[in-house]
N, C-alpha and C. Protein backbone atom coordinates (compact mmCIF):
# COMPACT_ATOMS: atom_id res chain seq x y z
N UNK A 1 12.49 -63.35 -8.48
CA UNK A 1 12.92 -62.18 -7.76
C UNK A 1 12.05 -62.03 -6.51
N UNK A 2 12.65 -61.64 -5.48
CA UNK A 2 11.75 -61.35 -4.48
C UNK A 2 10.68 -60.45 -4.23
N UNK A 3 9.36 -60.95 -3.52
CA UNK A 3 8.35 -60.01 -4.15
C UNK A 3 8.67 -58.64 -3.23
N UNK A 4 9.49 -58.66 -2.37
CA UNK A 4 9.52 -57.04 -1.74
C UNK A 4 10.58 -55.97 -2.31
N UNK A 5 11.42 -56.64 -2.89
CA UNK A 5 12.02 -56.26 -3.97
C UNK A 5 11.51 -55.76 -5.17
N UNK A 6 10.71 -56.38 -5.83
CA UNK A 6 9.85 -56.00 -7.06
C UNK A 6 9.38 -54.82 -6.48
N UNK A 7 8.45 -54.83 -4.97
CA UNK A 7 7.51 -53.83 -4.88
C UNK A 7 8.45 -52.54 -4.85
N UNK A 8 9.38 -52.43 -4.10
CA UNK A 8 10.36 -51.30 -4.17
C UNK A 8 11.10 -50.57 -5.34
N UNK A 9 11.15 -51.83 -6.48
CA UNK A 9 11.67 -51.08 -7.82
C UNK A 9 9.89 -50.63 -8.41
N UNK A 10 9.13 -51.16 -8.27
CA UNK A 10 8.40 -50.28 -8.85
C UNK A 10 7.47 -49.08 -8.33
N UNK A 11 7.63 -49.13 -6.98
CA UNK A 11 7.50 -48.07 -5.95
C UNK A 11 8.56 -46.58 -6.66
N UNK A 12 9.36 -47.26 -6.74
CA UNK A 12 10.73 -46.33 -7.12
C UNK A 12 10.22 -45.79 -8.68
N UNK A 13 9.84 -46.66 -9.60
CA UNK A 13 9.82 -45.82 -10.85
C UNK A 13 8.21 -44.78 -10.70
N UNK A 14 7.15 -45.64 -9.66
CA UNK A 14 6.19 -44.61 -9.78
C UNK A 14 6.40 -43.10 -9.11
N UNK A 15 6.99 -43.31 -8.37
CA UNK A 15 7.75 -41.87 -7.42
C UNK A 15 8.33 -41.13 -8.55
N UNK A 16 9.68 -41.72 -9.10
CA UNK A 16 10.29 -40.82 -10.58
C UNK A 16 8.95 -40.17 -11.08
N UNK A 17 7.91 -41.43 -11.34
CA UNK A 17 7.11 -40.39 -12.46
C UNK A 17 6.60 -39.01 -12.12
N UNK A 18 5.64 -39.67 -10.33
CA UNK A 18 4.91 -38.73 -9.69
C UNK A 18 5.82 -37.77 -9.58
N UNK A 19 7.04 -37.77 -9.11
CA UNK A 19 8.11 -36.41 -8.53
C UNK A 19 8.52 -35.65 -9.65
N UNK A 20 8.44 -36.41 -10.83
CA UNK A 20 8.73 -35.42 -12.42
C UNK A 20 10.07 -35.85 -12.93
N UNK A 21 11.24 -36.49 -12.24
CA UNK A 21 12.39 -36.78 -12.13
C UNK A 21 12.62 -36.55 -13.93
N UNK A 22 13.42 -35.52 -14.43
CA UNK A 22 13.30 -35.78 -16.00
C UNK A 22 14.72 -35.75 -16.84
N UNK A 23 15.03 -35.38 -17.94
CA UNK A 23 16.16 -35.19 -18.72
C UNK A 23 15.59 -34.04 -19.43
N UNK A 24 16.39 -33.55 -19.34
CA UNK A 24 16.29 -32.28 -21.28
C UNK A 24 17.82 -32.18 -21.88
N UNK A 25 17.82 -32.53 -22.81
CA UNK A 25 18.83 -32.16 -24.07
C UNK A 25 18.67 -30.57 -24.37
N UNK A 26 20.24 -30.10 -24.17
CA UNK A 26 20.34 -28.29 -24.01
C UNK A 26 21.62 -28.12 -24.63
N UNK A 27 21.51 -27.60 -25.62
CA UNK A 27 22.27 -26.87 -26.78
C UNK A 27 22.79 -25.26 -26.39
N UNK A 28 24.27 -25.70 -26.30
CA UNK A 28 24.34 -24.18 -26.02
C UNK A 28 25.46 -24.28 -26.84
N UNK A 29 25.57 -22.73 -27.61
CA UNK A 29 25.97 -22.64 -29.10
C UNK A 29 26.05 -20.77 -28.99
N UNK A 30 26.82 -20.27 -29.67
CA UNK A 30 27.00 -19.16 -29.33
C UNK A 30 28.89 -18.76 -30.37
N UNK A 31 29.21 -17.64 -30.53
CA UNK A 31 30.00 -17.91 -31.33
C UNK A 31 31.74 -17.83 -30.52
N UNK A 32 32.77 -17.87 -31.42
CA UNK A 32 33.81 -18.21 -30.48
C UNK A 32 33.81 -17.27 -29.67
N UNK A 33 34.87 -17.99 -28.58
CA UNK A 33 35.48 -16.80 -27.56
C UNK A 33 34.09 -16.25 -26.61
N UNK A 34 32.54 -16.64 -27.16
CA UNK A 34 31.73 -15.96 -26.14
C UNK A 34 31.89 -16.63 -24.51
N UNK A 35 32.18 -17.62 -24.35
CA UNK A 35 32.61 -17.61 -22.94
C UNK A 35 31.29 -19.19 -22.62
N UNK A 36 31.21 -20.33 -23.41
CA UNK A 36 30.58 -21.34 -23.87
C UNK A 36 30.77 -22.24 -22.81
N UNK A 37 31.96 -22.72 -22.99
CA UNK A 37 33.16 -23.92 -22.16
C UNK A 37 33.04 -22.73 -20.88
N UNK A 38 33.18 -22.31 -20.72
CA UNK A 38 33.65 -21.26 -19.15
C UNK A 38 31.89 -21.69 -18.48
N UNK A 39 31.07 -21.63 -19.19
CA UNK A 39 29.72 -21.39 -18.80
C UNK A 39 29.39 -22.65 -17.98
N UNK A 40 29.79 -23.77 -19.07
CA UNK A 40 29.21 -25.13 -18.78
C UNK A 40 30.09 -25.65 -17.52
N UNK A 41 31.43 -25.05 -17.49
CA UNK A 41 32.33 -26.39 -16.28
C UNK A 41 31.45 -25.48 -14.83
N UNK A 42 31.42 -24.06 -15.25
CA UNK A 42 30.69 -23.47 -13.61
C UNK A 42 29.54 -23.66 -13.30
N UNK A 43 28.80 -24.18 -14.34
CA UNK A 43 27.83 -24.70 -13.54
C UNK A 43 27.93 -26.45 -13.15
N UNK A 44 28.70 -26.99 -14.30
CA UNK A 44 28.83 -28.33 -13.93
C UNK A 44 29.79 -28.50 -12.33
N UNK A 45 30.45 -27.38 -11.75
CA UNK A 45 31.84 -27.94 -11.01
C UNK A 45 31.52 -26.63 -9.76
N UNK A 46 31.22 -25.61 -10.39
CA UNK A 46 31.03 -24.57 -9.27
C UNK A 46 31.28 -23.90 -9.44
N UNK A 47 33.03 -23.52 -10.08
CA UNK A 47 34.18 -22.98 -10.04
C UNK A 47 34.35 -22.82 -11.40
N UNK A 48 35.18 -21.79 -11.95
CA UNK A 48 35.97 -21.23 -12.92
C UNK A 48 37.11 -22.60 -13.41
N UNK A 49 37.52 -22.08 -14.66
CA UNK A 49 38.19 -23.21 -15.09
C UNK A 49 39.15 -22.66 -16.21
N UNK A 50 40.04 -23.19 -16.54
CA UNK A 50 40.72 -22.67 -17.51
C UNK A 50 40.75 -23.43 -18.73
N UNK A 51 40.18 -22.60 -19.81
CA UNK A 51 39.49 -23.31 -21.25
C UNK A 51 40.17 -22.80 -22.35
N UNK A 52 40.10 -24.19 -23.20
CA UNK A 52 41.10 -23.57 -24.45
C UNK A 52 39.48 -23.39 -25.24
N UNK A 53 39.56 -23.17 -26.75
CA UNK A 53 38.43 -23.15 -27.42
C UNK A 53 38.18 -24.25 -27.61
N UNK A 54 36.68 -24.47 -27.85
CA UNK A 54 36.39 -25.93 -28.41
C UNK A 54 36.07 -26.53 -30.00
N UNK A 55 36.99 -27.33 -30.15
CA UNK A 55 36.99 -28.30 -31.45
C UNK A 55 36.03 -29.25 -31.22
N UNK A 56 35.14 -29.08 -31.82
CA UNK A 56 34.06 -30.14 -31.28
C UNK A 56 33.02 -29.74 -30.63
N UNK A 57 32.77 -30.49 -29.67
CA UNK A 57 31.66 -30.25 -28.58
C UNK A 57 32.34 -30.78 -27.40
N UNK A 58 31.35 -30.79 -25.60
CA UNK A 58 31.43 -31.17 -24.57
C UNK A 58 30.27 -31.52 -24.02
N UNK A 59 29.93 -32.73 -23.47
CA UNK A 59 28.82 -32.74 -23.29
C UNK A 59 28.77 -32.65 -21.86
N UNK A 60 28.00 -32.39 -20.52
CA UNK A 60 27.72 -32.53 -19.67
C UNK A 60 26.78 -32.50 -18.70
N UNK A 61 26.55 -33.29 -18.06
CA UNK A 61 25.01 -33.23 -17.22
C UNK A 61 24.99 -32.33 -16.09
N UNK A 62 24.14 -31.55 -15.81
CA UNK A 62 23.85 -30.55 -14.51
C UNK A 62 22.92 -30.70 -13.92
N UNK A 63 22.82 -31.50 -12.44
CA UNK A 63 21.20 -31.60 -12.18
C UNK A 63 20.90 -29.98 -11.81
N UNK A 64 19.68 -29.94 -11.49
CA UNK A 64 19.37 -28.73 -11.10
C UNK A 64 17.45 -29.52 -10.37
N UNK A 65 17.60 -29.59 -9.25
CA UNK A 65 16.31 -29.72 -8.21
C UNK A 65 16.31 -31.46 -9.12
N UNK A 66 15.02 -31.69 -9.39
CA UNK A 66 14.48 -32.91 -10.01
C UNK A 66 14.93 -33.38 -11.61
N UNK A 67 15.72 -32.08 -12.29
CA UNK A 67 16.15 -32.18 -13.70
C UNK A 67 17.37 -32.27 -13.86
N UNK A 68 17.61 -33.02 -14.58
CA UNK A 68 19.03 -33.53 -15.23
C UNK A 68 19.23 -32.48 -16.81
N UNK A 69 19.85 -31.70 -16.70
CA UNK A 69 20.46 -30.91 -17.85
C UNK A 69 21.78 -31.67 -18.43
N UNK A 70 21.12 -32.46 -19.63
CA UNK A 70 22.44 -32.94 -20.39
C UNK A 70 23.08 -31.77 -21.72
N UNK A 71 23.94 -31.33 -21.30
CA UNK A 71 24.30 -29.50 -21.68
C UNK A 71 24.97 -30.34 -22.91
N UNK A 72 24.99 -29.82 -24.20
CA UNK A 72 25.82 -29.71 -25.26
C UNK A 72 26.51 -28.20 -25.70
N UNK A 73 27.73 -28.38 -25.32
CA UNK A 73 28.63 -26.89 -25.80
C UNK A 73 29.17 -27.70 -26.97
N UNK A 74 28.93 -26.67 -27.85
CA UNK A 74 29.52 -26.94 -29.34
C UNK A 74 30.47 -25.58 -30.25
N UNK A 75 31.71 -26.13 -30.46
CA UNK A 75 32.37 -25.50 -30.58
C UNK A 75 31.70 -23.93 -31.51
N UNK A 76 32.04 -22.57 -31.49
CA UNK A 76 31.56 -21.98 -32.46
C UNK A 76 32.44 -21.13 -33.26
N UNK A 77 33.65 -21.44 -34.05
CA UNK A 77 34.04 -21.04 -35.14
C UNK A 77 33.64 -20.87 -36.26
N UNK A 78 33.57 -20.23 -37.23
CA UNK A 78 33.06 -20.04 -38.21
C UNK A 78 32.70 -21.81 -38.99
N UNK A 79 34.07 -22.02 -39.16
CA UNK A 79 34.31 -23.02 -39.68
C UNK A 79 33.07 -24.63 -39.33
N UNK A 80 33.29 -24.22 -38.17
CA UNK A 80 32.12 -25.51 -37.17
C UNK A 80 30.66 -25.22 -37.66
N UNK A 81 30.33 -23.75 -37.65
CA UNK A 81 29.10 -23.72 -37.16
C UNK A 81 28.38 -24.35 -38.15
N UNK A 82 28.51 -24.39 -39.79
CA UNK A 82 27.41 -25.41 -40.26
C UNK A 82 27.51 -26.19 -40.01
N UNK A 83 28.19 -27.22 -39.30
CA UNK A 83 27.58 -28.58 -38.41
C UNK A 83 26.58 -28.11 -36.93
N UNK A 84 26.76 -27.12 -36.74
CA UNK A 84 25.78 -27.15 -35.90
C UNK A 84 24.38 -27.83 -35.87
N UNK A 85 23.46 -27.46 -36.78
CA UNK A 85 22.47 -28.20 -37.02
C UNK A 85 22.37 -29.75 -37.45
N UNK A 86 23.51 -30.31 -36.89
CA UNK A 86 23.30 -31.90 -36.61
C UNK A 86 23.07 -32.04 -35.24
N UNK A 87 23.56 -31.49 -34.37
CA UNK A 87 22.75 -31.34 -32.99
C UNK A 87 21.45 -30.27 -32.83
N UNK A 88 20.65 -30.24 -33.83
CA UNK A 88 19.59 -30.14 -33.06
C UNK A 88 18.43 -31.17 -32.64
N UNK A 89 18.53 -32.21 -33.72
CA UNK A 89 17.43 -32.78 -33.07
C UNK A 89 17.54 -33.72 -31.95
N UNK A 90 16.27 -33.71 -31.32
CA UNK A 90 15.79 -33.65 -30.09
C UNK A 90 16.28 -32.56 -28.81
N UNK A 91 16.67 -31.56 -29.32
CA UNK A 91 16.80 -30.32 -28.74
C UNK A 91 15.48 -30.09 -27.53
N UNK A 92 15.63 -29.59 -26.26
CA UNK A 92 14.58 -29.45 -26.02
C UNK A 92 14.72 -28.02 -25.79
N UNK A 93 15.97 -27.56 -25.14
CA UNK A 93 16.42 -26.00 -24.98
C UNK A 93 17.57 -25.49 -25.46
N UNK A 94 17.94 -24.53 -26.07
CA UNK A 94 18.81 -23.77 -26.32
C UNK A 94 19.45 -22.27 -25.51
N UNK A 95 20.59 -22.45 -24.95
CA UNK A 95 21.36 -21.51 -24.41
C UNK A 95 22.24 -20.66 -25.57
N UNK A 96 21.47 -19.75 -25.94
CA UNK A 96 22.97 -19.03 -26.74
C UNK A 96 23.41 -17.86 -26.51
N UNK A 97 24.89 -18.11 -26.17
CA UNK A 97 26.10 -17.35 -25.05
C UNK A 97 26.20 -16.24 -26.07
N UNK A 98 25.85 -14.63 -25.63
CA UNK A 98 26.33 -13.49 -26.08
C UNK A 98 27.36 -13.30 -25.64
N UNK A 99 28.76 -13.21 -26.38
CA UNK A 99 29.62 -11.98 -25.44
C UNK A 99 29.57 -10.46 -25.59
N UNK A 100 28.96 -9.91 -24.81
CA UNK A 100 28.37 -8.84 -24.43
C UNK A 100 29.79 -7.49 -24.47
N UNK A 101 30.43 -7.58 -24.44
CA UNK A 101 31.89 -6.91 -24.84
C UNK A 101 32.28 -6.84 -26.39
N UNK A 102 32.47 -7.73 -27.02
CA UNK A 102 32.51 -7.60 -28.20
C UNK A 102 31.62 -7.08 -29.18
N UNK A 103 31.46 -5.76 -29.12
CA UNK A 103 30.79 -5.02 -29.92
C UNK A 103 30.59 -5.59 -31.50
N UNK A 104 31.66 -5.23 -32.11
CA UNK A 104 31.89 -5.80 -33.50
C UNK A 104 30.95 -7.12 -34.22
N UNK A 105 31.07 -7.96 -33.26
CA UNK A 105 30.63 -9.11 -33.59
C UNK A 105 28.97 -9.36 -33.62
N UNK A 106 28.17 -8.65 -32.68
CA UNK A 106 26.64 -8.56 -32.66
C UNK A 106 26.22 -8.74 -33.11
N UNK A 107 26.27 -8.08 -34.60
CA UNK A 107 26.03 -8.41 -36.02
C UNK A 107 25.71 -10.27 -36.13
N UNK A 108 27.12 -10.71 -36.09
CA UNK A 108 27.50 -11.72 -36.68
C UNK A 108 26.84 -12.81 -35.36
N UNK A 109 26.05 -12.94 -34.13
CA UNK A 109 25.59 -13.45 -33.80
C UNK A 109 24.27 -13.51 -33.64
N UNK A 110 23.39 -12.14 -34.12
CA UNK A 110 22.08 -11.88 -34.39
C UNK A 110 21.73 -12.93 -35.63
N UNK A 111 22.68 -13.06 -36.85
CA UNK A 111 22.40 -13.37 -38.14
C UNK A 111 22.28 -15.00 -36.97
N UNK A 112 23.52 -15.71 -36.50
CA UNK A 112 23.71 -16.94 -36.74
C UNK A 112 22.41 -17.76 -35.17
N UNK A 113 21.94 -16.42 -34.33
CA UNK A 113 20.96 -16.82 -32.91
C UNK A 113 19.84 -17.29 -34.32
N UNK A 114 19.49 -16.22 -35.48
CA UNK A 114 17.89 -16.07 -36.09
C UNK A 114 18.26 -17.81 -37.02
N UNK A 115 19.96 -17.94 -37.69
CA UNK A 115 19.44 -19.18 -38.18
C UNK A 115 18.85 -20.40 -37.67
N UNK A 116 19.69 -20.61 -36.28
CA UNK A 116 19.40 -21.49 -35.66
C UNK A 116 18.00 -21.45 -35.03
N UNK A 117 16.91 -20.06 -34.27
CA UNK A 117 15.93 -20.77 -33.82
C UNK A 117 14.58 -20.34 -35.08
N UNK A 118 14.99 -20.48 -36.23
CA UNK A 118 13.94 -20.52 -37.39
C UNK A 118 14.26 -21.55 -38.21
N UNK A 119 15.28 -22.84 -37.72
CA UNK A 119 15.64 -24.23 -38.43
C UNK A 119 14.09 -24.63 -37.99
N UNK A 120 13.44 -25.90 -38.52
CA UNK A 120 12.42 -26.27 -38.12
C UNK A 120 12.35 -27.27 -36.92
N UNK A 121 14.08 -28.05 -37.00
CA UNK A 121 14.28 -29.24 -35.71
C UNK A 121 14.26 -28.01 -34.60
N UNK A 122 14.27 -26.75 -34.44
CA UNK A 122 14.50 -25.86 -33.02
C UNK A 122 13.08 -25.25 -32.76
N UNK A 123 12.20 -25.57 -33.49
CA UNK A 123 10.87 -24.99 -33.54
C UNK A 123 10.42 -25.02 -31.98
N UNK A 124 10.72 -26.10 -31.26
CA UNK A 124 10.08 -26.34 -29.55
C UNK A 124 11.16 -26.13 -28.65
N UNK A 125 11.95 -25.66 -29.02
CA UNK A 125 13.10 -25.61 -28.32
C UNK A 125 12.62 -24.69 -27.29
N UNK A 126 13.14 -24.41 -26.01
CA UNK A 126 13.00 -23.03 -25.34
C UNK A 126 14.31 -22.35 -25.19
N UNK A 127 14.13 -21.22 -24.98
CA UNK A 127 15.52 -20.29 -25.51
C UNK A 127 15.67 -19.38 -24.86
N UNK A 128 17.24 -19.48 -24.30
CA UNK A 128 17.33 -18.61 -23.38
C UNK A 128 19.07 -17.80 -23.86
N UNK A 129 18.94 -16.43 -23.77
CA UNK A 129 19.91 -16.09 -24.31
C UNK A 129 20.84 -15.66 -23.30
N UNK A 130 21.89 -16.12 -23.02
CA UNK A 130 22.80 -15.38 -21.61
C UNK A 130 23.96 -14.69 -22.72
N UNK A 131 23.39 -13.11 -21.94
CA UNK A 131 24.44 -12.41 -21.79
C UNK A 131 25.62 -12.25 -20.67
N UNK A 132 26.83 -12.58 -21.47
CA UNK A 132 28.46 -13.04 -21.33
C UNK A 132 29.29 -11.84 -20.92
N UNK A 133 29.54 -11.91 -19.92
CA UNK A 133 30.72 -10.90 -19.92
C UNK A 133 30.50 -9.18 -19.70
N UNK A 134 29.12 -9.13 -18.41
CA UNK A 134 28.82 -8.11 -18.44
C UNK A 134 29.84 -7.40 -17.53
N UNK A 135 30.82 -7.63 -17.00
CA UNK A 135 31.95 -7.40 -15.96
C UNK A 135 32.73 -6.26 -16.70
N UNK A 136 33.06 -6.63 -18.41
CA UNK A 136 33.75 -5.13 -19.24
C UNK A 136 33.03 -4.49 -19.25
N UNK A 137 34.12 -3.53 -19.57
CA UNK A 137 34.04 -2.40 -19.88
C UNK A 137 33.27 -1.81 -21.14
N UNK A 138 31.91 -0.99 -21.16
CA UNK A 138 31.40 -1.21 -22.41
C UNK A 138 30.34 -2.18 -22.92
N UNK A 139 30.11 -3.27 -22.03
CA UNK A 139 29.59 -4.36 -22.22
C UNK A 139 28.28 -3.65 -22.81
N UNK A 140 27.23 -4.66 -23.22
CA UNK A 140 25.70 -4.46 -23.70
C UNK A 140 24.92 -4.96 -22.28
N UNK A 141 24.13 -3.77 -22.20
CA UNK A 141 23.36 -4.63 -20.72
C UNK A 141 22.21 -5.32 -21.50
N UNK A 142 21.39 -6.47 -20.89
CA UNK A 142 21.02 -7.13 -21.01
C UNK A 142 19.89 -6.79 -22.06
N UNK A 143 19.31 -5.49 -21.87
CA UNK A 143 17.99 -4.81 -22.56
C UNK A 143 18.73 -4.48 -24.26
N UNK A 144 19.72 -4.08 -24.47
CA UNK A 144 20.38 -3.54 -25.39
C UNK A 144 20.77 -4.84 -25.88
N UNK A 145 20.95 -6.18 -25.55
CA UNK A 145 21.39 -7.32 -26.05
C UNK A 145 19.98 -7.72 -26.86
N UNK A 146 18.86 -7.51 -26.54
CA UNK A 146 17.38 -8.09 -26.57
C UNK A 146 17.16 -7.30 -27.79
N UNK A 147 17.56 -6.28 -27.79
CA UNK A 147 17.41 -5.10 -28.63
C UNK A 147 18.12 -5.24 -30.27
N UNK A 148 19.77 -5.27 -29.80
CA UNK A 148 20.85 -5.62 -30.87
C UNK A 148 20.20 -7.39 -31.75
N UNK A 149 19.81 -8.20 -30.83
CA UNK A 149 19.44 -9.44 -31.26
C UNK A 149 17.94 -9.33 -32.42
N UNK A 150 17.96 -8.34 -32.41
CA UNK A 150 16.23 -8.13 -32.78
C UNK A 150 14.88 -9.38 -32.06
N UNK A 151 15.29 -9.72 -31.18
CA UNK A 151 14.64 -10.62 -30.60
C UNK A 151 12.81 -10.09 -30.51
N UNK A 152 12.29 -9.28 -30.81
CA UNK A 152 11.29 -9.09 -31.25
C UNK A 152 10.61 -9.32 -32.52
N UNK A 153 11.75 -9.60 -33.11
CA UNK A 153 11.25 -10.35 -34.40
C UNK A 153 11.23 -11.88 -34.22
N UNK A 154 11.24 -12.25 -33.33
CA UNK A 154 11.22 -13.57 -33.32
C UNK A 154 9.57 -13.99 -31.96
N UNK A 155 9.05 -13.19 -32.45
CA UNK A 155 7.66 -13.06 -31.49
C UNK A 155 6.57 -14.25 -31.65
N UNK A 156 7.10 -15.24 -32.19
CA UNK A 156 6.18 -16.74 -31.75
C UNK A 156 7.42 -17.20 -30.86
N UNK A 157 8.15 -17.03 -30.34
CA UNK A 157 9.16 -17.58 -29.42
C UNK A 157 9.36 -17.24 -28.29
N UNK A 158 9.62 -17.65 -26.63
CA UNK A 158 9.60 -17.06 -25.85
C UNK A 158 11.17 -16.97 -25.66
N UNK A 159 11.94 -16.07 -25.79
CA UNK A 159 13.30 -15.36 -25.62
C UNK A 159 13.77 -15.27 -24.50
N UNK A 160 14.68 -15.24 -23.60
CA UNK A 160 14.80 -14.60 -22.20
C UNK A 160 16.16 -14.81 -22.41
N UNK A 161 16.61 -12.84 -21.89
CA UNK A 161 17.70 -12.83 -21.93
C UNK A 161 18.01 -12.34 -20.40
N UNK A 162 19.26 -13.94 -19.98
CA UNK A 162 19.80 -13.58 -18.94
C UNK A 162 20.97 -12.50 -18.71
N UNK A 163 21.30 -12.03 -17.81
CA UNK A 163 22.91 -11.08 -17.65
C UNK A 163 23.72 -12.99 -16.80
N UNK A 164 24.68 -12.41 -17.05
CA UNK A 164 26.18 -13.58 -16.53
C UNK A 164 25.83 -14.09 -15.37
N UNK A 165 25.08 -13.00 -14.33
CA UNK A 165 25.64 -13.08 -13.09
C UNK A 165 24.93 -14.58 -12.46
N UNK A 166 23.34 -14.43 -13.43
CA UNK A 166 22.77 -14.83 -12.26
C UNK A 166 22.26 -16.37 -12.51
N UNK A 167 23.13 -16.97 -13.27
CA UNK A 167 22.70 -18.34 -14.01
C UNK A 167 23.67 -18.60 -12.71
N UNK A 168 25.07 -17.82 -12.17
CA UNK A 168 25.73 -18.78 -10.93
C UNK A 168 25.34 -18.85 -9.28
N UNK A 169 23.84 -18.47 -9.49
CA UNK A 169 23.34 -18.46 -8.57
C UNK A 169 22.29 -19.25 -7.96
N UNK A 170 22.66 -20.46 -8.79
CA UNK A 170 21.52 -21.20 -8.53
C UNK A 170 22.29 -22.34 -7.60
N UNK A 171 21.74 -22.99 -6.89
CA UNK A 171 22.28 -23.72 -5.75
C UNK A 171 22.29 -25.65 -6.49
N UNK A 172 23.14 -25.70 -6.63
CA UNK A 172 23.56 -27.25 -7.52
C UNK A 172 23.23 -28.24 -6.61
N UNK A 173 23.18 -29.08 -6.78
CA UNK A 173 23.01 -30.60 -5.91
C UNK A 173 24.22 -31.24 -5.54
């Protein structure tokens, strides 16, 4: 191989290292209808999209500056969610989508946010909770989501709960 060649591919991987260039595996999980698939194509595409529910999962990459976000949306029906915990390991972050309108259900996503980040594969995970759908009528603002989640009981963990708006405000590559 040519030696100015060599020097340039490995010029190139010491830069990756020095510049940080990285991957993280990101789990976002949340229960149906919270607005999962809607989350992932706008940040993957820009734009709104029209989504059926998901059977399964979707996987997709988002750079964001020097990081590559390889996003896992996994379907969340009742039915699905004990497979959930086959995607956790090597988790590095977790997104889990409140829909912030659906009163009723709070309940039923407090129980299933506490199973998932007290599994032991989510122990390093970092966790960020976006609240969905603060646009209704009625919605939970973001403090009252933190609140309903009991996310104070989960105080070896650092929590952060976003509102909708402002995860589409970040400027994509």
């Amino acid at each position: 191989m040519d030696h100015k060649l060599c020097q340039s591919i490995n010029m190139g991987k010491l830069l990756s290292k020095i510049l940080g260039n990285k991957e993280m595996r990101i789990l976002m999980l949340g229960l149906d209808a919270a607005g999962k698939t809607t989350i992932l194509y706008k940040l993957k595409l820009g734009q709104s999209v029209t989504t059926i529910p998901t059977v399964g999962f979707n996987v997709e990459t988002v750079s964001y500056k020097n990081v590559k976000f390889n996003v896992w949306d996994v379907g969340g029906q009742d039915k699905i969610r004990p497979l959930w915990r086959h995607y956790y390991n090597g988790t590095q972050g977790l997104i889990f989508v409140v829909d912030c309108a659906d009163l009723d259900r709070i309940d039923e996503a407090r129980t299933e946010l506490h199973r998932i980040v007290n599994d032991r594969e989510m122990k390093d995970a970092l966790i960020l909770i976006f609240a969905n759908k603060q646009d209704l009528p009625d919605a939970l603002k973001p403090h009252d989501v933190q609140e309903r989640l009991h996310l104070t009981k989960l105080r070896d963990r650092n929590c952060h709960v976003n509102p909708d708006h402002e995860i589409y405000t970040y400027k994509r590559k």
